[in-house]
C-alpha atoms as a PDB file:
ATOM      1  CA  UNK A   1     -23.733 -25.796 -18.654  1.00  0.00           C
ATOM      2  CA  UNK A   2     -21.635 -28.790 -18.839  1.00  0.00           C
ATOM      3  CA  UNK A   3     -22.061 -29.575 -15.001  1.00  0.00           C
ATOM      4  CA  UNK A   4     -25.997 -29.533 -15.360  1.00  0.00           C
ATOM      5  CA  UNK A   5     -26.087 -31.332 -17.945  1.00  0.00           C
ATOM      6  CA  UNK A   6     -24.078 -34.462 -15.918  1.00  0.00           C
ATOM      7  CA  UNK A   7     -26.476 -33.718 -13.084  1.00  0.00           C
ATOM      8  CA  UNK A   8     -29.534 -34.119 -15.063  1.00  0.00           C
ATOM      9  CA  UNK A   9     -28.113 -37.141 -16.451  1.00  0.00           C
ATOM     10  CA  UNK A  10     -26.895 -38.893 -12.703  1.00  0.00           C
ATOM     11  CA  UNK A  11     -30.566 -38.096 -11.594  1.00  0.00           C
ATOM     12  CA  UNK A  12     -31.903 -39.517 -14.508  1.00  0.00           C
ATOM     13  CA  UNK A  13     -29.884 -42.669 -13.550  1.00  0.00           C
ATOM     14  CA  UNK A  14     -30.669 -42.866  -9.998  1.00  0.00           C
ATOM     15  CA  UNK A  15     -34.248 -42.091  -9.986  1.00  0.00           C
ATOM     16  CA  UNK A  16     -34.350 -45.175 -12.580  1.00  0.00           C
ATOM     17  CA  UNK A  17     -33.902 -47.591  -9.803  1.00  0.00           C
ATOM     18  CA  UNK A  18     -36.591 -47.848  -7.435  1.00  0.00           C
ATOM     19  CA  UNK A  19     -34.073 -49.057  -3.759  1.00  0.00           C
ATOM     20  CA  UNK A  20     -31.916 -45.596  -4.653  1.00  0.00           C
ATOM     21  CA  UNK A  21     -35.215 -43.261  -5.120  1.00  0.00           C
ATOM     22  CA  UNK A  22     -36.419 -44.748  -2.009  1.00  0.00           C
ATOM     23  CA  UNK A  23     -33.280 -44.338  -0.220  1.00  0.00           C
ATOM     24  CA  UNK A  24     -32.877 -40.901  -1.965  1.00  0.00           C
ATOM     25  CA  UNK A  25     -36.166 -39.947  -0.669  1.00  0.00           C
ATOM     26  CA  UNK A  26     -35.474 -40.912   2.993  1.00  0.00           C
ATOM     27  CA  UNK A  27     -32.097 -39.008   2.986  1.00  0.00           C
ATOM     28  CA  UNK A  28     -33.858 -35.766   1.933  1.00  0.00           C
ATOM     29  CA  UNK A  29     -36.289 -36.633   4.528  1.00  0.00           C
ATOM     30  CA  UNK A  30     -33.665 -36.843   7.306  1.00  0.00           C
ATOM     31  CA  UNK A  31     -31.777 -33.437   6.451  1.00  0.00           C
ATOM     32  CA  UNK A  32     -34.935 -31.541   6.145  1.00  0.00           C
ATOM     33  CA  UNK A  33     -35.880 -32.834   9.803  1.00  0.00           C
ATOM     34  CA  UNK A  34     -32.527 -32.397  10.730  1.00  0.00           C
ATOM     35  CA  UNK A  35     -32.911 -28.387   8.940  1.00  0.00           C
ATOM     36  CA  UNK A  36     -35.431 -28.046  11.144  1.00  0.00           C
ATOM     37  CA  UNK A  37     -34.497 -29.073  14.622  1.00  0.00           C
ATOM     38  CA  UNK A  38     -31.232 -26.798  13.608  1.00  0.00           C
ATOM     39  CA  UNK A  39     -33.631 -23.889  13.207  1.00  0.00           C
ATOM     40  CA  UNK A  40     -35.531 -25.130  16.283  1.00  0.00           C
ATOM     41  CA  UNK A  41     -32.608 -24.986  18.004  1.00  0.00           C
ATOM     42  CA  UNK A  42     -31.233 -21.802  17.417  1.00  0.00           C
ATOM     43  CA  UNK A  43     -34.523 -20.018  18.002  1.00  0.00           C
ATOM     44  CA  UNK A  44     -34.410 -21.460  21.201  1.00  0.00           C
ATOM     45  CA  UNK A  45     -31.354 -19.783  21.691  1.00  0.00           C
ATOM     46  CA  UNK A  46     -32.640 -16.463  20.813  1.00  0.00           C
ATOM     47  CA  UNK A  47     -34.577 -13.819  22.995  1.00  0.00           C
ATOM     48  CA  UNK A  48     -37.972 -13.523  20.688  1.00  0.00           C
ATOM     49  CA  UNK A  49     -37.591  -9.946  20.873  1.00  0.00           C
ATOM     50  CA  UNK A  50     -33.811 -10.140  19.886  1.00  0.00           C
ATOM     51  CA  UNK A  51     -35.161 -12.127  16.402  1.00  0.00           C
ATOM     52  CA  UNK A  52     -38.196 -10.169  15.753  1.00  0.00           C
ATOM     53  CA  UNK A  53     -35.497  -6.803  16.473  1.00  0.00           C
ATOM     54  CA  UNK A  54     -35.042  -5.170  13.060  1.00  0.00           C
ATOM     55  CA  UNK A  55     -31.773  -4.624  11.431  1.00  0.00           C
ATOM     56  CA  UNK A  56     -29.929  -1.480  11.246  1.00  0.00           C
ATOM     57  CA  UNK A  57     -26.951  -0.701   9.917  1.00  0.00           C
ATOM     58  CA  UNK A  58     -24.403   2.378  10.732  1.00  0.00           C
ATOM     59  CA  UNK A  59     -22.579   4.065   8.032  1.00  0.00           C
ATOM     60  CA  UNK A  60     -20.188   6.705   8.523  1.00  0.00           C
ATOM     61  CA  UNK A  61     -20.118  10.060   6.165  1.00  0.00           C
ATOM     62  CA  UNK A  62     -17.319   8.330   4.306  1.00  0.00           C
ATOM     63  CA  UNK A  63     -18.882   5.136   3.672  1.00  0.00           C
ATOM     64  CA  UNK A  64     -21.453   7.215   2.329  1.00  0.00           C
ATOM     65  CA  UNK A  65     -19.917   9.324   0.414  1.00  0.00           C
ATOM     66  CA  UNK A  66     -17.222   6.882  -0.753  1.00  0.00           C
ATOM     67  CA  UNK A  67     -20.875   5.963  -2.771  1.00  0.00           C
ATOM     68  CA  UNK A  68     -20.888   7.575  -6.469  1.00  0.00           C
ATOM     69  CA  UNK A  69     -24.656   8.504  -6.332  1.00  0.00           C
ATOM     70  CA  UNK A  70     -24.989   9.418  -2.355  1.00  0.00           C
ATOM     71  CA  UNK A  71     -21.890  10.352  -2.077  1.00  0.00           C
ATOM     72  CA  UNK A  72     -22.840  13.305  -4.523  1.00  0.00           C
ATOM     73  CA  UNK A  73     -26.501  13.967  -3.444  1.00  0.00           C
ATOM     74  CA  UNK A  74     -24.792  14.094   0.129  1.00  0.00           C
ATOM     75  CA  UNK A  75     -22.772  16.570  -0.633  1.00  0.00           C
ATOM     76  CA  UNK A  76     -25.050  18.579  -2.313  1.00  0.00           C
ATOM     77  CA  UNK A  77     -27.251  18.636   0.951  1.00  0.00           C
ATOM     78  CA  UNK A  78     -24.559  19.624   2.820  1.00  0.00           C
ATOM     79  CA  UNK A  79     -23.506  22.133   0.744  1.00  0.00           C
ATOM     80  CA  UNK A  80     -26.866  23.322   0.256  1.00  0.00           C
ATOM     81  CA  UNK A  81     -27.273  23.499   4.417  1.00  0.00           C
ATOM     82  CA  UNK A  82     -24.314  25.690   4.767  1.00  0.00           C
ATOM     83  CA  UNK A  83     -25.567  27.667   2.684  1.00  0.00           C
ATOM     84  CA  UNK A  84     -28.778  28.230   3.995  1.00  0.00           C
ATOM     85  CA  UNK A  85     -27.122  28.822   7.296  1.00  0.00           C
ATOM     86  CA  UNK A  86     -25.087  31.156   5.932  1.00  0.00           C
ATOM     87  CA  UNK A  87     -27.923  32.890   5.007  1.00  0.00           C
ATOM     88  CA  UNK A  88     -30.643  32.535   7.615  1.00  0.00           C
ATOM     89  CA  UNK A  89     -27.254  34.179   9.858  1.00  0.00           C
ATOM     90  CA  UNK A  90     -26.397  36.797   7.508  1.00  0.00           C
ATOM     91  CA  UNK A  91     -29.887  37.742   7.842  1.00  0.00           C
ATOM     92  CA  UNK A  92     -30.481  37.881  11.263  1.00  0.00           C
ATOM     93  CA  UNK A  93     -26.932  39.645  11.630  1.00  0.00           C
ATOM     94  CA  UNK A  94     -28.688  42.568   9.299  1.00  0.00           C
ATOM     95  CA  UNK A  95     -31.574  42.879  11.649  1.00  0.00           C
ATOM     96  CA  UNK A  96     -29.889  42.924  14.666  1.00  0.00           C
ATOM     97  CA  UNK A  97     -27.135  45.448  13.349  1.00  0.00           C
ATOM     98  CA  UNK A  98     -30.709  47.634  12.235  1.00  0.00           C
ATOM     99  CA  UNK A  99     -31.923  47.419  15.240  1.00  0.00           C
ATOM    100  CA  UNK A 100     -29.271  48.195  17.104  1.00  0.00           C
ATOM    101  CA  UNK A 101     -28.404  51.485  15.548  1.00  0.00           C
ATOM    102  CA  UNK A 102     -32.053  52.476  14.621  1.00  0.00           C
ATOM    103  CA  UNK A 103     -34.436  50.702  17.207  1.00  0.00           C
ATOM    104  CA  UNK A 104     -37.103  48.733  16.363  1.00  0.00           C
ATOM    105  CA  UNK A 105     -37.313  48.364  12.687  1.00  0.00           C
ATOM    106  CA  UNK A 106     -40.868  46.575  12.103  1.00  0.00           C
ATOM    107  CA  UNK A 107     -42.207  43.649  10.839  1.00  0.00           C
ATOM    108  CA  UNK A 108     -42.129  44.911   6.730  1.00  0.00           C
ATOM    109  CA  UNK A 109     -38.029  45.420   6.746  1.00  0.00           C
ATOM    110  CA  UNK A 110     -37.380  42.186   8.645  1.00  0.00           C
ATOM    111  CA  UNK A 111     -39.649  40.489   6.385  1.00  0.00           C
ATOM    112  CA  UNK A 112     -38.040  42.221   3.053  1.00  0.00           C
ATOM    113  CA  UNK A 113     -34.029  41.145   4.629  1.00  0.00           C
ATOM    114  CA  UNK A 114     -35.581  37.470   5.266  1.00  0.00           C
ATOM    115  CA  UNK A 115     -36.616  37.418   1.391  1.00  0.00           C
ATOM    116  CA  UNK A 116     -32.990  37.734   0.816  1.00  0.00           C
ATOM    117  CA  UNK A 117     -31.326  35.187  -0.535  1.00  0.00           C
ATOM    118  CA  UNK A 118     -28.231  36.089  -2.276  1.00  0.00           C
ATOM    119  CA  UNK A 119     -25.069  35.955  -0.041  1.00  0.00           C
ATOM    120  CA  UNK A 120     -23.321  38.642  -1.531  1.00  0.00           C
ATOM    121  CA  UNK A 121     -26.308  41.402  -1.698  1.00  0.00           C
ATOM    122  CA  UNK A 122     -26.874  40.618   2.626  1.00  0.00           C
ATOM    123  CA  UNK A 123     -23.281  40.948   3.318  1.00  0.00           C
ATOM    124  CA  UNK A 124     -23.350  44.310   0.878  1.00  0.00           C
ATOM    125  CA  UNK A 125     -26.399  45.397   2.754  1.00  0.00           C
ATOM    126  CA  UNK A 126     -24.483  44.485   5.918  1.00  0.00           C
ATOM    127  CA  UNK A 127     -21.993  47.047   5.328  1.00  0.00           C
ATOM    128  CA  UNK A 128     -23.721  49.815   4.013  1.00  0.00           C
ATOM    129  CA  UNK A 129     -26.017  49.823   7.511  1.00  0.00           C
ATOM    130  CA  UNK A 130     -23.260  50.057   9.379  1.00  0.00           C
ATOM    131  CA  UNK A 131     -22.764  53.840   8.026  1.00  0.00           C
ATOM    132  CA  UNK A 132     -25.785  55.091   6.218  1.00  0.00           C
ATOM    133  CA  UNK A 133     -27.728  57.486   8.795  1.00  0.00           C
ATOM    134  CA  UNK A 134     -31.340  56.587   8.898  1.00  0.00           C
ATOM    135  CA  UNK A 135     -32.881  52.864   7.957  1.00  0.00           C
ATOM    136  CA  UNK A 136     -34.356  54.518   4.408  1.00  0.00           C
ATOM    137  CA  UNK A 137     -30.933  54.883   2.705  1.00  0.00           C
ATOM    138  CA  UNK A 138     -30.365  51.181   2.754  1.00  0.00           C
ATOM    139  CA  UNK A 139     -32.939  51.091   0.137  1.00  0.00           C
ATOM    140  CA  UNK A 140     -34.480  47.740   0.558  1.00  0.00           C
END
């Protein structure tokens, strides 16, 4: 607060005299020219593509997790993912153990195990098809 408060003041005092507003004027003059054959310059420098590329930036999963809020929807997706995989293989393990053992099983059971979704009733079902006799006693 204090340091505006001089700076307001020192302007005050310089713009009051007309040589140092004129000579204040030219100075700003020169360093915005000067700003701008900078800029010039450095464009010059620079492939057009190159400045008009866009920016991208490469985190790793611990940068992003190392992030409170992504960190923890992160790992909820991931979590989420495995188990969905563990799933969708659980699954397809069940048909292909069905099939095996009882031949072609049909669209309706394939599409009753793929309506699965708890872990622990596929692996369950898993088991009992390996010794029930005859696809009806696994009671889907």
């Amino acid at each position: 607060m204090e340091l505006k408060v001089k700076t307001d003041l020192l302007l005050k005092h310089l713009f009051k005299n007309p040589i140092i507003t004129d000579k204040l004027f030219t100075l700003f003059l020169e360093i915005s020219k000067i700003r701008n054959n900078i800029e010039e310059e450095i464009r010059s420098y620079i492939k057009q593509e190159d400045f008009e590329m866009p920016i991208t930036i490469e985190w790793t999963r611990e940068e992003i997790e190392s992030y409170p809020g992504i960190g923890k929807a992160f790992k909820e997706r991931k979590e989420k993912f495995i188990k969905e995989g563990l799933q969708q293989g659980l699954q397809e393990a069940l048909i292909e153990l069905l099939e095996l053992r009882f031949g072609n099983i049909g669209g309706d059971i394939k599409n009753k195990i793929k309506s699965i979704e708890n872990i622990e009733t596929l692996k369950s079902l898993h088991k009992k098809a390996v010794i029930i006799n005859s696809i009806e006693e696994l009671e889907l």
